[in-house]
Protein backbone atom coordinates (compact mmCIF):
# COMPACT_ATOMS: atom_id res chain seq x y z
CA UNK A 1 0.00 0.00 0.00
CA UNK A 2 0.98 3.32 -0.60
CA UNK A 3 1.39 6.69 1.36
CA UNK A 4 0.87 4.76 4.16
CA UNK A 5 0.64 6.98 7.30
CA UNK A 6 1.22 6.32 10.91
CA UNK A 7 -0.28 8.40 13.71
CA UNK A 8 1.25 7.97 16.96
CA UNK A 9 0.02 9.66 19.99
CA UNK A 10 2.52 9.88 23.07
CA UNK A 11 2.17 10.05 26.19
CA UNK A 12 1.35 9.07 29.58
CA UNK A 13 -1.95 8.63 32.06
CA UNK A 14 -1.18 11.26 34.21
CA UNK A 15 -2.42 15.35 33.39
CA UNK A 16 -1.36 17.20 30.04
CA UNK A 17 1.03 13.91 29.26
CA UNK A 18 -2.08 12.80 28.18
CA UNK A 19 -2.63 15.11 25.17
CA UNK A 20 -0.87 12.51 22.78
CA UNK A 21 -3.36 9.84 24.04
CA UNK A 22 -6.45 12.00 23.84
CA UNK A 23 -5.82 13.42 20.49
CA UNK A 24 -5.33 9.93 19.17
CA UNK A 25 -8.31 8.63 20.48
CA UNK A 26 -10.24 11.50 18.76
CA UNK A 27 -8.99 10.97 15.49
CA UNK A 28 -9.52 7.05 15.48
CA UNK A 29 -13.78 8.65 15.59
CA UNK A 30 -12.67 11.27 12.55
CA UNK A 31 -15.02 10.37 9.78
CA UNK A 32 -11.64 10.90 7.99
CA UNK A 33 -10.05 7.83 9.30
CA UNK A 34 -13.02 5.84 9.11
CA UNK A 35 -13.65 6.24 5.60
CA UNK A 36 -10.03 5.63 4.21
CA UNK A 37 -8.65 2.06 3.29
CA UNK A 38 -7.92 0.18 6.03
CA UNK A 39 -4.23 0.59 6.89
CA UNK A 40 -3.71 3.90 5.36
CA UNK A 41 -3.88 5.42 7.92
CA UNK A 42 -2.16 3.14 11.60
CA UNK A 43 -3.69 4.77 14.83
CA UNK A 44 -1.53 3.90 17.61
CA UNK A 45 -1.25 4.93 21.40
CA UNK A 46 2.08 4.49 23.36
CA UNK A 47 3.20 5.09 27.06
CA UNK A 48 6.73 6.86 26.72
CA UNK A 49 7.65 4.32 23.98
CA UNK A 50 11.73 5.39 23.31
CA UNK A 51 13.21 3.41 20.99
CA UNK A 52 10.34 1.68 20.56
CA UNK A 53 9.21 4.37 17.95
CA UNK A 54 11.13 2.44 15.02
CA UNK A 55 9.21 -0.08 15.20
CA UNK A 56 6.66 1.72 15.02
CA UNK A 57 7.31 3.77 12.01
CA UNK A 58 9.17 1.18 9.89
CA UNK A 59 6.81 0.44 7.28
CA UNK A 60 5.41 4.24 7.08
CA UNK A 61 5.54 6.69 4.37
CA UNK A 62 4.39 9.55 6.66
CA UNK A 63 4.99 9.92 10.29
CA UNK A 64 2.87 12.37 12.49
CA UNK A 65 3.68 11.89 15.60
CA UNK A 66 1.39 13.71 18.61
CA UNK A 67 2.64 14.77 22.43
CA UNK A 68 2.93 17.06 25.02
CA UNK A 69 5.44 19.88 24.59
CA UNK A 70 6.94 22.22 27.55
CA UNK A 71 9.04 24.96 25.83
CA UNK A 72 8.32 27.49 27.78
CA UNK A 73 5.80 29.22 25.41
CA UNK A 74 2.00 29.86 26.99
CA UNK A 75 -0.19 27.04 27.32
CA UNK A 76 -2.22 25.92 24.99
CA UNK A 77 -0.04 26.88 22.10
CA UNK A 78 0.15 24.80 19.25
CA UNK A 79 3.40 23.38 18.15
CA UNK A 80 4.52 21.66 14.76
CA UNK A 81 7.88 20.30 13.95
CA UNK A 82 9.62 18.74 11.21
CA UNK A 83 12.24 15.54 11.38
CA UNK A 84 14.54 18.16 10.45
CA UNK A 85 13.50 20.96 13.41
CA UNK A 86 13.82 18.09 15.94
CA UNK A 87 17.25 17.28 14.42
CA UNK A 88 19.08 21.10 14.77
CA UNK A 89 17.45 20.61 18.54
CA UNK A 90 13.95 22.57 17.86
CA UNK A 91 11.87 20.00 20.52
CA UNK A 92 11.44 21.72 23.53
CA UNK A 93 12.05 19.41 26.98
CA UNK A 94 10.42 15.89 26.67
CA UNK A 95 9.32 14.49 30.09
CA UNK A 96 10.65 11.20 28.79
CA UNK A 97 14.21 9.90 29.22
CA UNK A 98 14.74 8.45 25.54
CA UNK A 99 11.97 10.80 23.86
CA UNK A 100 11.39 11.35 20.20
CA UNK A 101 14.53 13.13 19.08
CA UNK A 102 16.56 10.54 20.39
CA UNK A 103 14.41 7.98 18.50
CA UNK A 104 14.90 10.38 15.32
CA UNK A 105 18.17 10.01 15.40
CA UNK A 106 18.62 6.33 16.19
CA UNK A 107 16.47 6.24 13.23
CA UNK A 108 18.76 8.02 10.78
CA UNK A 109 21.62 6.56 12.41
CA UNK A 110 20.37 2.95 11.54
CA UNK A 111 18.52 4.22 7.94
CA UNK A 112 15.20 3.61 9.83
CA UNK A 113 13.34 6.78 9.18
CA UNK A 114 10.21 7.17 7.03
CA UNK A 115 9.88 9.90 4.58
CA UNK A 116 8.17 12.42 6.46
CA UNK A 117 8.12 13.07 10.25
CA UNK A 118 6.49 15.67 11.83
CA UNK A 119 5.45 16.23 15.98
CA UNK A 120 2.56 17.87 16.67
CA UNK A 121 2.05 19.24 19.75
CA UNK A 122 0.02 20.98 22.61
CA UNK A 123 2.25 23.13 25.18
CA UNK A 124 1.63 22.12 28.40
CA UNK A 125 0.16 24.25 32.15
CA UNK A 126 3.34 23.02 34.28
CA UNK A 127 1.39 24.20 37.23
CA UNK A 128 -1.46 21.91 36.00
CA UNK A 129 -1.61 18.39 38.06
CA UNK A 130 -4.22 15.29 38.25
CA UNK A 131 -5.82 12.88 36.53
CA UNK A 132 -7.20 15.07 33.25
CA UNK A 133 -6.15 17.47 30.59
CA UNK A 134 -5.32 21.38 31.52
CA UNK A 135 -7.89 24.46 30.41
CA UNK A 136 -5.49 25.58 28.22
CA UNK A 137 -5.04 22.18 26.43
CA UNK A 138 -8.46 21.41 26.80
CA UNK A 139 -9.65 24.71 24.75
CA UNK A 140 -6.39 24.19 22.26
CA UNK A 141 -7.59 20.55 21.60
CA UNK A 142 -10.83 20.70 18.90
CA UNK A 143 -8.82 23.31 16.93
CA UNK A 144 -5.29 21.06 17.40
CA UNK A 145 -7.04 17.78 16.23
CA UNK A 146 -8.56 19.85 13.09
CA UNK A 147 -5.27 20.51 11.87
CA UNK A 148 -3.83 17.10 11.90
CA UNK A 149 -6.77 15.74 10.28
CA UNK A 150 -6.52 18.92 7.14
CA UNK A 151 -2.57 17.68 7.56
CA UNK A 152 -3.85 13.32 7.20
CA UNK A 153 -6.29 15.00 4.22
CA UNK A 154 -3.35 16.77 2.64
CA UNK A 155 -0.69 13.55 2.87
CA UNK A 156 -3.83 11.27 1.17
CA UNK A 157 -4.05 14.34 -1.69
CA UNK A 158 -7.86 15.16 -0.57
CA UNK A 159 -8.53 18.17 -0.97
CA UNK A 160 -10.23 19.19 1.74
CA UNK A 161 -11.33 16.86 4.88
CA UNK A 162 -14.90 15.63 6.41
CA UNK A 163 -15.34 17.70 9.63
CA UNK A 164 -14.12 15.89 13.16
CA UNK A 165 -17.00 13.95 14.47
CA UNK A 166 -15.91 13.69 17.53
CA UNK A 167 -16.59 15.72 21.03
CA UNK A 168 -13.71 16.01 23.72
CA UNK A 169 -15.36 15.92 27.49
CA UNK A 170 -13.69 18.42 29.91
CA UNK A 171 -12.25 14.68 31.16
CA UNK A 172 -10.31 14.72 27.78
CA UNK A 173 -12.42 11.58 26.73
CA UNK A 174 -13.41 11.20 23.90
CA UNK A 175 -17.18 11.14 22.85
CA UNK A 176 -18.92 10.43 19.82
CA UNK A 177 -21.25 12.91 18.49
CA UNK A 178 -24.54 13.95 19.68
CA UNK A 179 -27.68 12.70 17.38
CA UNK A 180 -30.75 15.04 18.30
């Protein structure tokens, strides 16, 4: 198959670590996804995977990966980086050990990348602890997850994309639409 494309949303269970997970799960509801050949587009949802990323990506034309991002900026900003930015050291501080730019370039040092990479990504509250999603992520998200999908339309040369179907809870659940 061609232009395949892998989604990958990073993360963890605990507060805005959870954006990567959350953002996933809405886009496996996009009526995008669910109308494209299955395994076009790979939905997958990892804990702080490392290394583990190659695997991940080794059979994909088109990366996007999806996690939290603490840079320093103001929460809730929206950030989007190419292999190359994460190469020349453009990803702000990962809360993992072995996080995506070292997997980048483990990658390139082993000829395991896939033709296009690029992080999306929510800045985090720091101040923000507990079990769910920040305000300011929470109010970034429905515009955030609109952009990857027009970015999954553009990769599969559609011109433009079905709207999200998809609500996010304050909880940062995921919920399918409302049928009145």
């Amino acid at each position: 198959m061609d232009n395949r494309i892998q989604l990958i949303g990073v993360g963890s269970p605990f507060s805005d670590d959870r954006l990567g997970w959350v953002a996933a799960e809405a886009l496996q509801c996009s009526s995008l996804v669910k109308t494209v050949e299955p395994g076009r587009i790979v939905i997958s949802i990892l804990d702080r995977p490392g290394a583990m990323l190659l695997a991940y990506w080794q059979d994909a034309d088109n990366v996007i990966l999806i996690d939290a991002v603490h840079s320093g900026a103001a929460p809730g900003t929206l950030h989007c980086l190419t292999a190359s930015d994460l190469a020349s050291g453009g990803l702000p501080a990962s809360s993992h050990d072995f996080g995506i730019a070292r997997a980048l370039e483990l990658g390139g040092a082993l000829g395991n990348l896939p033709g296009r990479v690029l992080l999306y990504g929510i800045e985090i509250d720091p101040a923000h602890v507990g079990p769910s999603l920040s305000a300011a992520v929470q109010s970034a998200l429905p515009g955030f997850i609109c952009r990857i999908e027009q970015v999954l339309s553009d990769l599969m040369g559609n011109a433009t994309p079905p709207s999200v179907t998809q609500r996010v809870a304050r909880n940062g659940r995921v919920h399918p639409p409302r049928v009145d």
